[in-house]
Protein backbone atom coordinates (compact mmCIF):
# COMPACT_ATOMS: atom_id res chain seq x y z
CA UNK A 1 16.28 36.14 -21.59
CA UNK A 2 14.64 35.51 -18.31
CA UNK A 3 11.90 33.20 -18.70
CA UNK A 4 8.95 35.77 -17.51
CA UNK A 5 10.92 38.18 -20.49
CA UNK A 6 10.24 34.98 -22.79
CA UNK A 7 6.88 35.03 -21.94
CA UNK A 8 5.98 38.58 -22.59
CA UNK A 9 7.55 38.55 -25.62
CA UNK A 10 5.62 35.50 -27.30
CA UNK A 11 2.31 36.77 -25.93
CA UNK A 12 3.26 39.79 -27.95
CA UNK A 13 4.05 37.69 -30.56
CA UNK A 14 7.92 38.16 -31.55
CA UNK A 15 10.27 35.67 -32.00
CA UNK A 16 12.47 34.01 -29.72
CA UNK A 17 15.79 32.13 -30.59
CA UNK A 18 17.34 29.06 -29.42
CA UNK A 19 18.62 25.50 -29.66
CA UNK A 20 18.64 22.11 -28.13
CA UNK A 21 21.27 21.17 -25.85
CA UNK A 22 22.16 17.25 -26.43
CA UNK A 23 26.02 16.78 -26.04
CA UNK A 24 27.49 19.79 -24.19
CA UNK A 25 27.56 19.24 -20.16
CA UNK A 26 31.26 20.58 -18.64
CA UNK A 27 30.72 24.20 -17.33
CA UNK A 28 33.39 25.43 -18.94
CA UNK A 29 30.67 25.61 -22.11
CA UNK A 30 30.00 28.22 -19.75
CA UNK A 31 31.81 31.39 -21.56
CA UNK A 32 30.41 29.77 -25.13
CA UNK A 33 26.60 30.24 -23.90
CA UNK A 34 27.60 33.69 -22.30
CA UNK A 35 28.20 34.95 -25.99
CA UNK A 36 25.63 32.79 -27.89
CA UNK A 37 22.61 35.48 -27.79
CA UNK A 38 20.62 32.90 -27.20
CA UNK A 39 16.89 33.38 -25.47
CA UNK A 40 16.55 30.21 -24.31
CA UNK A 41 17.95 26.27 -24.62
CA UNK A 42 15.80 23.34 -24.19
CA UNK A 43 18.14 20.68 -22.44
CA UNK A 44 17.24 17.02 -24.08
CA UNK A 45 16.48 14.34 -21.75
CA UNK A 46 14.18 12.28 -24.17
CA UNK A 47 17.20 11.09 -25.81
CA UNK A 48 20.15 12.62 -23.99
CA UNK A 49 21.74 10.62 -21.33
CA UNK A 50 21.80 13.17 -18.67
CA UNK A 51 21.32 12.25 -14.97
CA UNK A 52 19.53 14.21 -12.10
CA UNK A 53 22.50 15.96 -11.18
CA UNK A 54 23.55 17.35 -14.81
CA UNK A 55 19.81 18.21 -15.42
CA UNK A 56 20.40 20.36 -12.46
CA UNK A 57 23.82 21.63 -13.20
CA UNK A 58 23.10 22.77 -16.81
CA UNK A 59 19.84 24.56 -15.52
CA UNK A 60 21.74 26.81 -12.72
CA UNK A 61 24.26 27.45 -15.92
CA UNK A 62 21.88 28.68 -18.34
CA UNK A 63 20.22 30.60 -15.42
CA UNK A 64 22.90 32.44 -14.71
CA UNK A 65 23.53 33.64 -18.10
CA UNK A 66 20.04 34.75 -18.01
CA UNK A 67 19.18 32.04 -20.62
CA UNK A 68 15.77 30.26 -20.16
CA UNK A 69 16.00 26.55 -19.55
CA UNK A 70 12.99 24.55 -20.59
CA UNK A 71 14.16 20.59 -20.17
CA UNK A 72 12.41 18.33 -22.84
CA UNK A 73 11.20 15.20 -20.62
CA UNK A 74 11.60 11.57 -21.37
CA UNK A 75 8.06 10.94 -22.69
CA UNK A 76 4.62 12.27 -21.41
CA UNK A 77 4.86 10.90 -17.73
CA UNK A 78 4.03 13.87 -15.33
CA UNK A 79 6.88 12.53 -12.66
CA UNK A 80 9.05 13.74 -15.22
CA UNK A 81 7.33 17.16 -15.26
CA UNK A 82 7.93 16.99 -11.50
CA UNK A 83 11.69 16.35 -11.75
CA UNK A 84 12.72 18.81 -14.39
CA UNK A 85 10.99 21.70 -11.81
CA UNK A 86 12.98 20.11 -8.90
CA UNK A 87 16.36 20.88 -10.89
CA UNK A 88 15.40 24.24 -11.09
CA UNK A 89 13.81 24.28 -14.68
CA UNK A 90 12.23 27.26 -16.41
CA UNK A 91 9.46 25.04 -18.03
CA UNK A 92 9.10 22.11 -19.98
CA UNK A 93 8.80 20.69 -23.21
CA UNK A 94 6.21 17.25 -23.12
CA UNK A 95 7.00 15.41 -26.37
CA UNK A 96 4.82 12.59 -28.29
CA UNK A 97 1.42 14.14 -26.50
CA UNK A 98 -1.72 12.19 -28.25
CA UNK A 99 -4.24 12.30 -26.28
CA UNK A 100 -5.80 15.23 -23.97
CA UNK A 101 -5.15 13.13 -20.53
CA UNK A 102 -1.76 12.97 -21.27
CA UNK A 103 -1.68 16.63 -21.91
CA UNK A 104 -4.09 17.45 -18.81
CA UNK A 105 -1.79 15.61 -16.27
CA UNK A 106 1.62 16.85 -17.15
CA UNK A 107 0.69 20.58 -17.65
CA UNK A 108 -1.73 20.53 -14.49
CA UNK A 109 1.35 19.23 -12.94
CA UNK A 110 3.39 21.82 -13.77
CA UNK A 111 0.62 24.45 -12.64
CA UNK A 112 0.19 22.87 -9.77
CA UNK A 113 3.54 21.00 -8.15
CA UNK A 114 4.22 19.96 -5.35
CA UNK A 115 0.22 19.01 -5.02
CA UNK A 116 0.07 15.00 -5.45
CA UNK A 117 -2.26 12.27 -4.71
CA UNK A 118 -6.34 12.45 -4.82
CA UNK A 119 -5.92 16.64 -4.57
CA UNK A 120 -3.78 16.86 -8.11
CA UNK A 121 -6.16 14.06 -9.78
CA UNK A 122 -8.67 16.47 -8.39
CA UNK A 123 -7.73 19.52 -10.18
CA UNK A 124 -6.79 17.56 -13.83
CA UNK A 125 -10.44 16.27 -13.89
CA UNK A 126 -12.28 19.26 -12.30
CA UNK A 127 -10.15 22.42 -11.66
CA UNK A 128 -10.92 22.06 -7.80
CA UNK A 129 -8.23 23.06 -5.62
CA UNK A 130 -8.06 21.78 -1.56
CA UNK A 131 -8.30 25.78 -1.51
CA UNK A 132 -8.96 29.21 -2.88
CA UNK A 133 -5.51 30.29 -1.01
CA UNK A 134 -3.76 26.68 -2.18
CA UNK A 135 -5.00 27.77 -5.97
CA UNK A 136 -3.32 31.27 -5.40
CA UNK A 137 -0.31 29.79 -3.87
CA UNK A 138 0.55 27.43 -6.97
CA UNK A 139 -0.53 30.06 -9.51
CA UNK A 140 2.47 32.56 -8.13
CA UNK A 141 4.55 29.88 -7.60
CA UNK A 142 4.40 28.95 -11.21
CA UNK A 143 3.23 32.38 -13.32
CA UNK A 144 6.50 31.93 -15.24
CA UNK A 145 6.73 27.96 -16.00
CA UNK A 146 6.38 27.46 -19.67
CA UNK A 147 4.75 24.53 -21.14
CA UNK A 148 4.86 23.33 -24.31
CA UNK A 149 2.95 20.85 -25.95
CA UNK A 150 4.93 18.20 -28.50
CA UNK A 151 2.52 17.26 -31.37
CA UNK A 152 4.56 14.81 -33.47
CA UNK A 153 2.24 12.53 -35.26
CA UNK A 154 -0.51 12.58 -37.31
CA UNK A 155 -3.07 11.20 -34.49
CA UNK A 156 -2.36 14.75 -32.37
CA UNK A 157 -2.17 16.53 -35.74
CA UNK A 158 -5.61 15.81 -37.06
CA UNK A 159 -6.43 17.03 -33.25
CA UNK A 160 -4.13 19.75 -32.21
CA UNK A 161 -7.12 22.71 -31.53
CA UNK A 162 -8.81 19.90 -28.81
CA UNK A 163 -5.08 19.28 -27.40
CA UNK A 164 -4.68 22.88 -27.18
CA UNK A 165 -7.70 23.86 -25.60
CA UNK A 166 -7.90 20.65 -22.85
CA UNK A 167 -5.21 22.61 -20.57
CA UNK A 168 -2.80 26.33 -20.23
CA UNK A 169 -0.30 25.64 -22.28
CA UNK A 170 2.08 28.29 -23.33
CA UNK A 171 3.72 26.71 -27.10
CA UNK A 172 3.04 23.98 -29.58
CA UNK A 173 6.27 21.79 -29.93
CA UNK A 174 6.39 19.99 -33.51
CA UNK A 175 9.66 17.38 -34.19
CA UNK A 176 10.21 17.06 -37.78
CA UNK A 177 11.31 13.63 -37.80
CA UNK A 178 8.71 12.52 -35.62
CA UNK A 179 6.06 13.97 -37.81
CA UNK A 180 7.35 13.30 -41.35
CA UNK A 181 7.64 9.08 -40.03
CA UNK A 182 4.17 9.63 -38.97
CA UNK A 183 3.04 11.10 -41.88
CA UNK A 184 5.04 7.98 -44.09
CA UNK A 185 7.60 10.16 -45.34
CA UNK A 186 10.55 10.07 -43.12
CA UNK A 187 12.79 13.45 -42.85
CA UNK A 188 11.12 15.05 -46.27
CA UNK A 189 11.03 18.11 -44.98
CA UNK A 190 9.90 19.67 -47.99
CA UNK A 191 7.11 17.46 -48.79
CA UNK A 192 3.66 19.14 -49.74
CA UNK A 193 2.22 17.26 -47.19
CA UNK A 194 4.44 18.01 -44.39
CA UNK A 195 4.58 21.95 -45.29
CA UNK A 196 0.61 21.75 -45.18
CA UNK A 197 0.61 19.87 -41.51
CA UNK A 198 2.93 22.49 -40.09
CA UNK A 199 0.47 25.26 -41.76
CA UNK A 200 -2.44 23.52 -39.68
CA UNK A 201 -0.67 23.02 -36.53
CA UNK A 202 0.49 26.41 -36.66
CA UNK A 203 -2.81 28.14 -37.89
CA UNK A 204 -4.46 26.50 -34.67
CA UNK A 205 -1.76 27.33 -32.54
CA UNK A 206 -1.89 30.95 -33.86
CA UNK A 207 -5.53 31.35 -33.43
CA UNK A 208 -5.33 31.17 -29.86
CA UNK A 209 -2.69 32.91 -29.25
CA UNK A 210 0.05 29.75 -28.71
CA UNK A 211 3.29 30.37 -30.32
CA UNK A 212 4.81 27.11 -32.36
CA UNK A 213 8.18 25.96 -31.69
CA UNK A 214 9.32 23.93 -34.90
CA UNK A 215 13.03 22.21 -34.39
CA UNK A 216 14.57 22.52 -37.92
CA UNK A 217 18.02 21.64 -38.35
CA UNK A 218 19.35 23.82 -41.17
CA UNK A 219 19.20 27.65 -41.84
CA UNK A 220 16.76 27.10 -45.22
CA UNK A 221 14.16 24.41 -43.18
CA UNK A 222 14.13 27.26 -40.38
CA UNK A 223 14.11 30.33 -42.74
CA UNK A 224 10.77 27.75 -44.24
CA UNK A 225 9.14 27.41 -40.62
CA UNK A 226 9.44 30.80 -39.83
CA UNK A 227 7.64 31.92 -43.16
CA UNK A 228 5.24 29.97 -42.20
CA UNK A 229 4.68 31.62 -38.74
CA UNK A 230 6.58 29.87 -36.09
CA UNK A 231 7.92 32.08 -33.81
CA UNK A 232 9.44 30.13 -30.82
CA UNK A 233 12.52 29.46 -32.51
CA UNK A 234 14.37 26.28 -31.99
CA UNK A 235 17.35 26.24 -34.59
CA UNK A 236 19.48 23.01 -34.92
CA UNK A 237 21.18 22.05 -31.56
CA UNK A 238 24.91 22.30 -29.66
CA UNK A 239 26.10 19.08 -32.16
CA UNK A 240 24.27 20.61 -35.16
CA UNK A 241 26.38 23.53 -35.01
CA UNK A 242 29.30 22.68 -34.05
CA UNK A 243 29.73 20.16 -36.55
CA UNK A 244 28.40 22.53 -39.16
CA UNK A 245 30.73 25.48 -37.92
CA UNK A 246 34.07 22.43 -38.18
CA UNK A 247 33.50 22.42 -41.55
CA UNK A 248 32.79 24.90 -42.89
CA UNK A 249 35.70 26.88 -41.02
CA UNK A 250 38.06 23.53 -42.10
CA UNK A 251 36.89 23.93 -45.44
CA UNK A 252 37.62 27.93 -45.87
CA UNK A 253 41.25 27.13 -44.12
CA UNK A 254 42.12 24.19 -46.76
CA UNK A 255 41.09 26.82 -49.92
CA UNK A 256 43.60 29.07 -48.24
CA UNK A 257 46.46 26.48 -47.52
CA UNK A 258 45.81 25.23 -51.47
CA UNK A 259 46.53 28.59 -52.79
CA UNK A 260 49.62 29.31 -50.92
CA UNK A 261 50.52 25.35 -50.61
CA UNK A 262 49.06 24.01 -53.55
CA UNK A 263 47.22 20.46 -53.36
CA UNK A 264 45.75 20.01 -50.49
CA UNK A 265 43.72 17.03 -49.62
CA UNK A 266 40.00 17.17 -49.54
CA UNK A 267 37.94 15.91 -47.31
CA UNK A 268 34.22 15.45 -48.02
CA UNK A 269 31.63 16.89 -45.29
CA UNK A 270 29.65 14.45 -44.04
CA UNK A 271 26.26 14.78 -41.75
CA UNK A 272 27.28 12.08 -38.89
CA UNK A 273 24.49 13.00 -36.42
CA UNK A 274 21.19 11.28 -36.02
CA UNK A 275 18.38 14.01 -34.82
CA UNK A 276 15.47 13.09 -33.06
C-alpha cells in the first residue's frame, strides 16, 4: 500500500497490517515481501544496526513492492527525522517521546525538511514560515509523510492528549516492553494495569482522530490490542515470524516422521529473541 493509500485508509479508520523489519537486509528478501500482503514495514534503526546505505536500500525495496516504509529512528533527535527522509522514507516512527518539545521538533521537521537553522526553530515555536509560498512548498512536498508518535512510559502516558495535540501527527506508537518496565511490570502484557494504559492511550488517540499502532508479538496480544481499538497494525517482526513459522513447520514434520519412523527426537521450542 502506497503510503498516501495508508493514509486514507486510517483517516477512514480501517486497519492496516504490518511488521517490524530488524534482521532481514539482502534483496533477495525481495520475492518474500512481494507475497507478504503486507501494508507497510517499519524498518528498526533504534536497535537495528543498519547503516545509511541499508536504510536506503531497504526503503527503495519496500517501495517498489508498493509497501510503505516508515523507519523507526534512533531516539527523539530530529537529525534523525532528517536522515530517514533523505533515504527515501515514507514517514517515521519517533520512539521514547516525553515531552511536547521533543515531539514539536521532530514532527515540524518532518513537515518542514530541508528548512534548518533560525527559520525551522521559527516554525516549532510559532508556525511562521520565511513564506506563504515556502509554507505551500513544504506542505506538498510532505502531504504523504506519516508521523507517529512513540509513547512508551508512564510520564507520556499520564500526558498523551497534550503530546497529541502540541503538533500533526498522523499515529500513536506504544512499545509494550517499554511501557510495561515503566509501569514496574516488565513484559506482563496482560496485566490490569497495562490493558487499562493502552485503553487510555488509545481512547485519546481515538478521540481525535489518531490511529494507535501497538507492536504485539503474538497472534492472542494482537487479537487483545485490536479489541481494544488499535488499528495501525504492527504484528511481531521479520525474526518473530520466522522463528515462529521454524517451528512450528519443524514440529508438524517430526509428528509425521514419528508415525511413519517411529521415535523421533524432540526438540523443545524455545523463544531466543529479545524484543524491544
Amino acid at each position: 500500500m502506497k503510503p498516501a493509500d495508508l493514509k486514507a485508509a486510517l483517516k477512514a479508520r480501517k486497519p492496516v497490517f504490518g511488521f517490524m523489519i530488524s534482521a532481514t537486509s539482502s534483496m533477495r528478501w525481495g520475492r518474500m515481501f512481494a507475497g507478504s500482503t503486507l501494508d507497510f514495514v517499519v524498518i528498526d534503526s533504534e536497535h537495528g544496526s543498519r547503516d545509511r546505505q541499508l536504510i536506503a536500500d531497504t526503503v527503495q525495496q519496500m517501495q517498489y513492492l508498493n509497501i510503505t516504509a516508515i523507519v523507526r529512528t534512533p531516539n527523539t533527535d530530529e537529525v534523525y527525522v532528517a536522515m530517514a527522509l533523505d533515504a527515501g522514507a515514507d514517514g517515521v516512527l519517533v520512539p521514547y517521546c516525553e515531552t511536547l518539545d521533543e515531539v514539536k521538533h521532530a514532527c515540524v521537521k518532518l513537515r518542514t525538511h530541508p528548512l534548518k537553522g533560525e527559520y525551522y526553530e521559527r516554525v516549532v515555536a510559532t508556525g511562521e514560515y520565511p513564506s506563504e509560498k515556502s509554507k505551500a512548498y513544504l506542505a506538498n512536498r510532505h502531504k504523504d509523510h506519516i508521523f507517529i508518535m512513540g509513547v512508551e512510559s508512564k510520564p507520556a502516558a499520564d500526558h498523551v492528549g497534550d503530546m497529541i495535540d502540541c503538533a500533526d501527527i498522523d499515529a500513536v506508537f506504544i512499545g509494550p516492553n517499554d511501557m510495561t518496565t515503566s509501569l514496574g511490570i516488565p513484559d506482563e502484557n496482560d496485566n490490569p494495569i497495562y490493558l487499562d494504559t493502552l485503553k487510555k492511550v488509545i481512547g485519546e488517540a481515538d478521540k481525535r482522530g489518531i490511529p494507535t499502532m501497538i507492536h504485539q508479538q503474538s497472534i492472542a496480544t494482537t487479537a487483545k490490542a485490536i479489541e481494544l481499538g488499535a488499528r495501525f497494525i504492527m504484528h511481531s517482526s521479520d525474526q518473530g515470524i520466522l522463528l515462529r513459522a521454524t517451528q512450528n513447520e519443524f514440529a508438524e514434520i517430526r509428528e509425521i516422521a514419528a508415525r511413519k519412523h517411529g521415535s523421533v527426537t524432540s526438540v523443545e521450542a524455545e523463544d531466543t529473541l529479545d524484543v524491544v
